[in-house]
N, C-alpha and C. Protein backbone atom coordinates (compact mmCIF):
# COMPACT_ATOMS: atom_id res chain seq x y z
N UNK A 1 -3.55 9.46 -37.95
CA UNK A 1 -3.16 9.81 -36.60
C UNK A 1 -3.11 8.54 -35.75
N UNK A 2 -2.36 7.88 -35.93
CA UNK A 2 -1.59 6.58 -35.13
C UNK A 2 -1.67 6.95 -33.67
N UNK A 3 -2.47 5.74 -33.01
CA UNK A 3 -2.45 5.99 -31.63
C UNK A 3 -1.76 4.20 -30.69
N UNK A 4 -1.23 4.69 -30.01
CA UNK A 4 -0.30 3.49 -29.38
C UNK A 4 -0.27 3.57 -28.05
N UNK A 5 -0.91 2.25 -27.57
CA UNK A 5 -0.84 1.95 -26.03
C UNK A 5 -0.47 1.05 -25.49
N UNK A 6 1.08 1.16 -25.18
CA UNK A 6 2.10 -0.31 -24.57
C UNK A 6 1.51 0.06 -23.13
N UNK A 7 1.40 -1.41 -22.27
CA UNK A 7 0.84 -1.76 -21.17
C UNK A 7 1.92 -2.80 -20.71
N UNK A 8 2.61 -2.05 -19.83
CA UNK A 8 3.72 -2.90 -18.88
C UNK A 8 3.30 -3.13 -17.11
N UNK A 9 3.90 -3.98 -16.85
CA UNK A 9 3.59 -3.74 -15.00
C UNK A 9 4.58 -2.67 -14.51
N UNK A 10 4.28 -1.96 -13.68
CA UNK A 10 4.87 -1.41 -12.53
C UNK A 10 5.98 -2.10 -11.90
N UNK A 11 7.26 -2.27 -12.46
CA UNK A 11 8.08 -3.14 -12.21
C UNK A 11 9.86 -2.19 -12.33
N UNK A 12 9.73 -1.18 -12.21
CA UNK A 12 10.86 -0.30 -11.97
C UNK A 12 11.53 0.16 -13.71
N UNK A 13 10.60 -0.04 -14.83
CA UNK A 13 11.10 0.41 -16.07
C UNK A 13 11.83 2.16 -15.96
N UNK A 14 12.84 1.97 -16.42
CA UNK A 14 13.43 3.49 -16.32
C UNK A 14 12.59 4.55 -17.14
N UNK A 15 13.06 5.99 -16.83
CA UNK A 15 12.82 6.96 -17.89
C UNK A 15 13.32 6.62 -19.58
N UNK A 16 14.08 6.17 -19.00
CA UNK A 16 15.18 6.01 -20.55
C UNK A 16 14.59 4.64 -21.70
N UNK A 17 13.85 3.52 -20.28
CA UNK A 17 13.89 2.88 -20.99
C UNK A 17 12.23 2.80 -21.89
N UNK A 18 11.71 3.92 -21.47
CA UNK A 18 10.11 4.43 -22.28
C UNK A 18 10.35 5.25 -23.00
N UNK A 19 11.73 6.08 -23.32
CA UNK A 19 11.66 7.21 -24.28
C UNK A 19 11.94 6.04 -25.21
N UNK A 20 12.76 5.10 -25.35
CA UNK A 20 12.96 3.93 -26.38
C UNK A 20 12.11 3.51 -27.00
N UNK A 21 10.95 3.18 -25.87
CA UNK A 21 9.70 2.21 -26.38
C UNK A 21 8.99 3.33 -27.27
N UNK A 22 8.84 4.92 -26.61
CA UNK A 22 8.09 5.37 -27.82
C UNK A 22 8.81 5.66 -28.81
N UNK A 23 10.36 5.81 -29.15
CA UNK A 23 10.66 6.22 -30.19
C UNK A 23 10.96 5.01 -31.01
N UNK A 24 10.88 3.49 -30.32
CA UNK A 24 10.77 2.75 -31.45
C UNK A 24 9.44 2.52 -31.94
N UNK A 25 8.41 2.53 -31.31
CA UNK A 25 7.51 2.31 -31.37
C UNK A 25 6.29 3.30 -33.06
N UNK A 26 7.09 4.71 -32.48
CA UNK A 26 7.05 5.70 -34.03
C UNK A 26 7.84 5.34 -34.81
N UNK A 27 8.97 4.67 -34.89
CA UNK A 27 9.89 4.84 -35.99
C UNK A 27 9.28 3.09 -36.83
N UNK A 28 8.76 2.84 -35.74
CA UNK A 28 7.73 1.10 -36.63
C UNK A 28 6.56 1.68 -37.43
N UNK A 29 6.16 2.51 -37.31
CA UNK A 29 4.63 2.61 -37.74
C UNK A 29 5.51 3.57 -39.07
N UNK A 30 6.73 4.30 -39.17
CA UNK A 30 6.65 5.25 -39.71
C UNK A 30 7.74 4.24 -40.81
N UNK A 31 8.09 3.69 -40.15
CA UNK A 31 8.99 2.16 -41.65
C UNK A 31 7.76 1.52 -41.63
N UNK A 32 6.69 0.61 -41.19
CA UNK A 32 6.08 -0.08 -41.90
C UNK A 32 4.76 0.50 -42.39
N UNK A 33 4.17 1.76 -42.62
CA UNK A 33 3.02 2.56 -42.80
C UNK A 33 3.19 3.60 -43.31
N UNK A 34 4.58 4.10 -43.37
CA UNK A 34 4.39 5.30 -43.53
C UNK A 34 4.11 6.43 -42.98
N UNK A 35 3.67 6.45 -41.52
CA UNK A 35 3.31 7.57 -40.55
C UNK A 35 3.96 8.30 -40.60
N UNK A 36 3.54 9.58 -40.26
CA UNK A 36 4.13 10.84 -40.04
C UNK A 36 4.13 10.89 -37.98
N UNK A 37 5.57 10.97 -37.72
CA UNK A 37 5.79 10.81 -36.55
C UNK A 37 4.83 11.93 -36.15
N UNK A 38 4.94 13.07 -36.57
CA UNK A 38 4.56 14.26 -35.82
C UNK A 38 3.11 14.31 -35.47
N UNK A 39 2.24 13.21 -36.11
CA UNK A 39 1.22 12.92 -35.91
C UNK A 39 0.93 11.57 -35.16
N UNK A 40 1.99 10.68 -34.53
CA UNK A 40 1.76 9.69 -34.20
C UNK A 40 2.06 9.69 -32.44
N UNK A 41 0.93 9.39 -31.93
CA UNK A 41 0.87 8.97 -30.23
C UNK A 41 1.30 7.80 -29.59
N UNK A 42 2.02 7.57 -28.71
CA UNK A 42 2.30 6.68 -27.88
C UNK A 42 2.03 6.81 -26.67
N UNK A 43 1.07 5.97 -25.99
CA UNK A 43 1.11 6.31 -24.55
C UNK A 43 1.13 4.70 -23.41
N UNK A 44 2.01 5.31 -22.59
CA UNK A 44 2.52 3.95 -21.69
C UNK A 44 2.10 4.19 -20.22
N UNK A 45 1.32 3.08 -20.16
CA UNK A 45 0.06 2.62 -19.22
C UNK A 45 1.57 1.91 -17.97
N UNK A 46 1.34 2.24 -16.98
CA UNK A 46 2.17 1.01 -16.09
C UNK A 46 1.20 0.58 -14.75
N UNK A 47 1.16 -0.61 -14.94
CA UNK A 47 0.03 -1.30 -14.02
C UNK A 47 0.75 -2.20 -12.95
N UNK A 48 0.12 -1.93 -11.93
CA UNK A 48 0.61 -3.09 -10.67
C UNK A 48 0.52 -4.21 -10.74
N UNK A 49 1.45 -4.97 -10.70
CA UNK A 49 1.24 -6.26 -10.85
C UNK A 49 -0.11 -7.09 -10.19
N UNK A 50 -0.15 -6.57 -8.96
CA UNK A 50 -1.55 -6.70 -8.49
C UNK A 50 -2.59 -6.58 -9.15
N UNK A 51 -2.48 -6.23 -10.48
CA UNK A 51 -3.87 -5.67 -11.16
C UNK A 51 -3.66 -6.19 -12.48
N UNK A 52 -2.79 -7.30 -13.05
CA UNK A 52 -2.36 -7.47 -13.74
C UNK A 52 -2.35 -9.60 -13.77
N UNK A 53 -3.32 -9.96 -14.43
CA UNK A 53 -3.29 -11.59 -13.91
C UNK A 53 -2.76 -12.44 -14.83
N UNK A 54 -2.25 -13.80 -14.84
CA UNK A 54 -2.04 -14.78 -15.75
C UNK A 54 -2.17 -15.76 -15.36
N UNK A 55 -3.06 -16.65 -16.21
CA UNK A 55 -3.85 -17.92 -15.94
C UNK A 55 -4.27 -17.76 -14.69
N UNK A 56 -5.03 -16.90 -14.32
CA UNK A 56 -5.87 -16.92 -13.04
C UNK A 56 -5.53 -16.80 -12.17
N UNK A 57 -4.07 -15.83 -11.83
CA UNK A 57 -3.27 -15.20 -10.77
C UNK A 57 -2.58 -14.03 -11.10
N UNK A 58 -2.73 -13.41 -9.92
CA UNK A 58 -2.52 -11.58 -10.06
C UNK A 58 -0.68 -12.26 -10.46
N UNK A 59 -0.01 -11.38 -11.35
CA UNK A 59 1.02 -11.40 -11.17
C UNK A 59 2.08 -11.60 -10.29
N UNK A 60 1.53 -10.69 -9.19
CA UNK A 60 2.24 -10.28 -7.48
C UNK A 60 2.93 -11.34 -7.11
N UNK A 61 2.10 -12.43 -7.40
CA UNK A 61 1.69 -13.74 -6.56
C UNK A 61 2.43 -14.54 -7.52
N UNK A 62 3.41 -14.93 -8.91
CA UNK A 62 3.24 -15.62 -9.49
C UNK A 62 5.06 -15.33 -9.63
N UNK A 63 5.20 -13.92 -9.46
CA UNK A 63 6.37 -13.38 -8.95
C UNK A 63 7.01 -14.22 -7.68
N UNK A 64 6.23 -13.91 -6.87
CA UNK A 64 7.06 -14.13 -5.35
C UNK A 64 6.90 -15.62 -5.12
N UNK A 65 6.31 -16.23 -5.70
CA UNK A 65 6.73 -17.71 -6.14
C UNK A 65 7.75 -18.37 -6.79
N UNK A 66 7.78 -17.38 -7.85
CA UNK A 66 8.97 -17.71 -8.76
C UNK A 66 10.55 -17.26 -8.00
N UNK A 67 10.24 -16.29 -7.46
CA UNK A 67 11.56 -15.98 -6.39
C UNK A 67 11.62 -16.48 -5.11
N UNK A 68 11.02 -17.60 -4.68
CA UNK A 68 10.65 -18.21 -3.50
C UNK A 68 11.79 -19.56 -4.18
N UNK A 69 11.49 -19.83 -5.42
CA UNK A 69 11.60 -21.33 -5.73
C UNK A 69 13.13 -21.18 -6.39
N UNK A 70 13.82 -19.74 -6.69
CA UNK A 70 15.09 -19.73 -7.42
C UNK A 70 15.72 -19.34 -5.98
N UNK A 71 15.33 -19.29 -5.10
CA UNK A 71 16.11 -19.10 -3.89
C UNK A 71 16.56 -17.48 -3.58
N UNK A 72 15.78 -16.61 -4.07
CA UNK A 72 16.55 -15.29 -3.90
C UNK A 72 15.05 -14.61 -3.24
């Protein structure tokens, strides 16, 4: 019983584009393992960038820098 937890930011991912992630996500475990989809979980976490850090800065912040400095 395969359990799966993709962790993205809160960044406007569609409906469409998480039915993808879990159905590729079963169809990996079920080509490289063998799983039985009907037994296999996916669940997708979406976190605020605010809550979300790299190298010692919330995302938020690392964002609106990066779009500060490309001019948009």
């Amino acid at each position: 019983m395969p359990y799966v937890n993709i962790k993205i930011t809160r960044e406007g991912v569609t409906a469409e584009q998480k039915t993808r992630l879990i159905e590729g996500a079963t169809q990996l475990l079920v080509d490289v393992l063998g799983k039985n989809p009907k037994t296999t979980f996916v669940v997708i976490d979406e976190v605020d960038t605010d809550n979300w850090g790299i190298a010692g800065e919330p995302v938020t912040v690392i964002r609106a820098r990066a779009k500060a400095s490309s001019g948009g």
